[in-house]
Protein backbone atom coordinates (compact mmCIF):
# COMPACT_ATOMS: atom_id res chain seq x y z
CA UNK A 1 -27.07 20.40 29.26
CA UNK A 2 -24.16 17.68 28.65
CA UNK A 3 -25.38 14.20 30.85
CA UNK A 4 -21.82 12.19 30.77
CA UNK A 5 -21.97 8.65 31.75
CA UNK A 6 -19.56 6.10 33.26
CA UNK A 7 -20.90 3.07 31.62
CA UNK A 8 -19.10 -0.43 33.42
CA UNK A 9 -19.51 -3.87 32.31
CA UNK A 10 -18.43 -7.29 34.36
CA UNK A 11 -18.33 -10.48 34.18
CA UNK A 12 -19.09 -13.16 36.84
CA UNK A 13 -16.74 -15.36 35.69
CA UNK A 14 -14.12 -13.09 35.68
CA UNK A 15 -11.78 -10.36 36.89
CA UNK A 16 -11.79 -8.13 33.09
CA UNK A 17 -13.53 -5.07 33.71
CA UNK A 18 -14.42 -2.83 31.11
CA UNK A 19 -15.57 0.84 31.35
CA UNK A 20 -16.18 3.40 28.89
CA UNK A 21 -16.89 6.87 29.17
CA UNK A 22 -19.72 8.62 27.33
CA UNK A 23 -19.09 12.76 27.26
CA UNK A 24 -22.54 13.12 26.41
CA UNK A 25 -26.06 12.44 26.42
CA UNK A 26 -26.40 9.75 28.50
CA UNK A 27 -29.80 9.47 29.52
CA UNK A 28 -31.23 5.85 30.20
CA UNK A 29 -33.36 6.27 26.50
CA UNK A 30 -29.74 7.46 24.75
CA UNK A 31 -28.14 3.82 26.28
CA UNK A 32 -31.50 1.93 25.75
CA UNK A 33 -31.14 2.84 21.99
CA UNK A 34 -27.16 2.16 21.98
CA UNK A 35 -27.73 -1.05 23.40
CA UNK A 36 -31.13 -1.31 21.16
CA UNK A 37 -29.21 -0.81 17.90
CA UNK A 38 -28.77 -4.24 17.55
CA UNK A 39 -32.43 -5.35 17.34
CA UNK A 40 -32.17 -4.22 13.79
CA UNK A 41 -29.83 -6.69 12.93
CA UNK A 42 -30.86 -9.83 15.51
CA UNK A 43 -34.65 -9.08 16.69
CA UNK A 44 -33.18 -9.28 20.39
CA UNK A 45 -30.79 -6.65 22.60
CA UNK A 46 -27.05 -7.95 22.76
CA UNK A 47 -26.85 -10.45 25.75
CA UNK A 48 -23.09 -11.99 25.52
CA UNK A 49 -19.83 -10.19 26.29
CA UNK A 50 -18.44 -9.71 22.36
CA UNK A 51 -21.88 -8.16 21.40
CA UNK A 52 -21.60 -5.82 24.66
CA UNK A 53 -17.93 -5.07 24.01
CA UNK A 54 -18.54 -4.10 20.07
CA UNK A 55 -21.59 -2.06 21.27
CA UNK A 56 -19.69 0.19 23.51
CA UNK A 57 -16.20 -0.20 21.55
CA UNK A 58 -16.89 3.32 19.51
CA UNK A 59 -17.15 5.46 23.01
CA UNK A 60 -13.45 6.49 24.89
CA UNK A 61 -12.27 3.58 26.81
CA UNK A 62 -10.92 4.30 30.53
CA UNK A 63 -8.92 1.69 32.58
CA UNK A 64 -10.35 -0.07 35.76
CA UNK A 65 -8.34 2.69 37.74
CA UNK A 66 -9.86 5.48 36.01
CA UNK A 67 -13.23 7.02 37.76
CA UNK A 68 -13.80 9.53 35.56
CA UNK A 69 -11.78 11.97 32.91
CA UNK A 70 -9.88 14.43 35.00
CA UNK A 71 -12.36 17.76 35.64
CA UNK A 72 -15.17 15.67 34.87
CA UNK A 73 -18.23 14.00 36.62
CA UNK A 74 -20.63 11.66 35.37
CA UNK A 75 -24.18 12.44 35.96
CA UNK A 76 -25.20 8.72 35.01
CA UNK A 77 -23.50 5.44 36.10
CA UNK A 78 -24.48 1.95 34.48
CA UNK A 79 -23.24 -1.22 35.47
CA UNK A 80 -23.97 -3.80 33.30
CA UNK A 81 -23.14 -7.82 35.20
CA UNK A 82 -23.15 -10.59 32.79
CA UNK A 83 -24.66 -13.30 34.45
CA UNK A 84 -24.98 -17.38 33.79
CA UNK A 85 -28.47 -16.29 32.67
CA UNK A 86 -27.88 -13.08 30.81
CA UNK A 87 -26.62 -9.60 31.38
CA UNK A 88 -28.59 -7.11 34.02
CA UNK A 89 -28.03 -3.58 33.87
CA UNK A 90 -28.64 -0.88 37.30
CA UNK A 91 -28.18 2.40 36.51
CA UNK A 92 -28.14 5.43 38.98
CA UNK A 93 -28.18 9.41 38.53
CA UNK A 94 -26.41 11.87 40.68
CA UNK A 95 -28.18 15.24 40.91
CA UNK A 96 -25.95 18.43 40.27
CA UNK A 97 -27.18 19.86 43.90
CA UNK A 98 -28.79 15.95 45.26
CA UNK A 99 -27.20 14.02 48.11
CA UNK A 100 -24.89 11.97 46.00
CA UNK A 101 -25.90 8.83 43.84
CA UNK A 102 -29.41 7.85 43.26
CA UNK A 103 -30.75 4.77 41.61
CA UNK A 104 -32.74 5.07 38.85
CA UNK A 105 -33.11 1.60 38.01
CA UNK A 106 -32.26 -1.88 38.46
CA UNK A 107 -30.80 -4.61 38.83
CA UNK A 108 -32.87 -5.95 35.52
CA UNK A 109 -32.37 -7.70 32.17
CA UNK A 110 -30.71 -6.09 30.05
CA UNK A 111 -33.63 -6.61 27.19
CA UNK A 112 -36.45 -4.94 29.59
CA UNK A 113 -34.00 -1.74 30.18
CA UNK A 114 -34.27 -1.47 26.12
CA UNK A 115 -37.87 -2.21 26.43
CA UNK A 116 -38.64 0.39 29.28
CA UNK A 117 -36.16 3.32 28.14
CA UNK A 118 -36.27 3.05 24.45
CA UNK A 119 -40.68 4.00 24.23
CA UNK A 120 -40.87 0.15 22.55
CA UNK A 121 -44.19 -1.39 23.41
CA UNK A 122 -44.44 -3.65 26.68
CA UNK A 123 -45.43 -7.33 26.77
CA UNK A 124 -48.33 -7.09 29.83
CA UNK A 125 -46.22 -9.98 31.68
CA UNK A 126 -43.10 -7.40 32.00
């Protein structure tokens, strides 16, 4: 069954928005390993706005108007805040017959969302 996702991404310092629309598969452990692709190359999850942006830049972009491609609905929603300290990511799940959005996680670091949803082992102090 196809999960699309509405994946956002902000900045506190200013008004750019970005969003991107993923048609499928977008679990939590499909974005932890999107996002976790780039512990191969740096031994640590991307954390400032170019690395976010070239992470997501292969999936469909949509404006700041645009909820969702017309006759479609996300079944995920991640918003990813960069933040003076790093980025945090919350993401929620609507249910095809639930009560509307639900949230499935967050607000955390963006580098313990890798570590949660992508089966890499813990550190005991997370």
């Amino acid at each position: 069954m196809a999960s699309p996702a509405l994946i956002s991404l902000l900045h506190v310092h200013s008004s750019t928005q970005h969003h991107w629309w993923l048609p499928d598969d977008g679990f939590p452990q499909s974005i932890a390993s999107l996002l976790g692709a780039a512990l191969q190359s740096t031994s640590r999850p991307p954390h400032g706005l170019e690395e976010l942006l070239s992470v997501f830049e292969p999936l469909p972009s949509l404006g700041a108007a645009d909820a969702c491609p017309v006759g479609q609905q996300a079944s995920y929603r991640y918003l990813i805040r960069m933040r003076p300290w790093g980025a945090e990511l919350s993401c929620w799940r609507r249910y095809p017959e639930g009560i509307g959005w639900q949230r499935r996680c967050g607000p955390m670091p963006l580098s313990r969302f890798v570590r949660r949803f992508s089966g890499a082992p813990h550190p005991a102090s997370s």
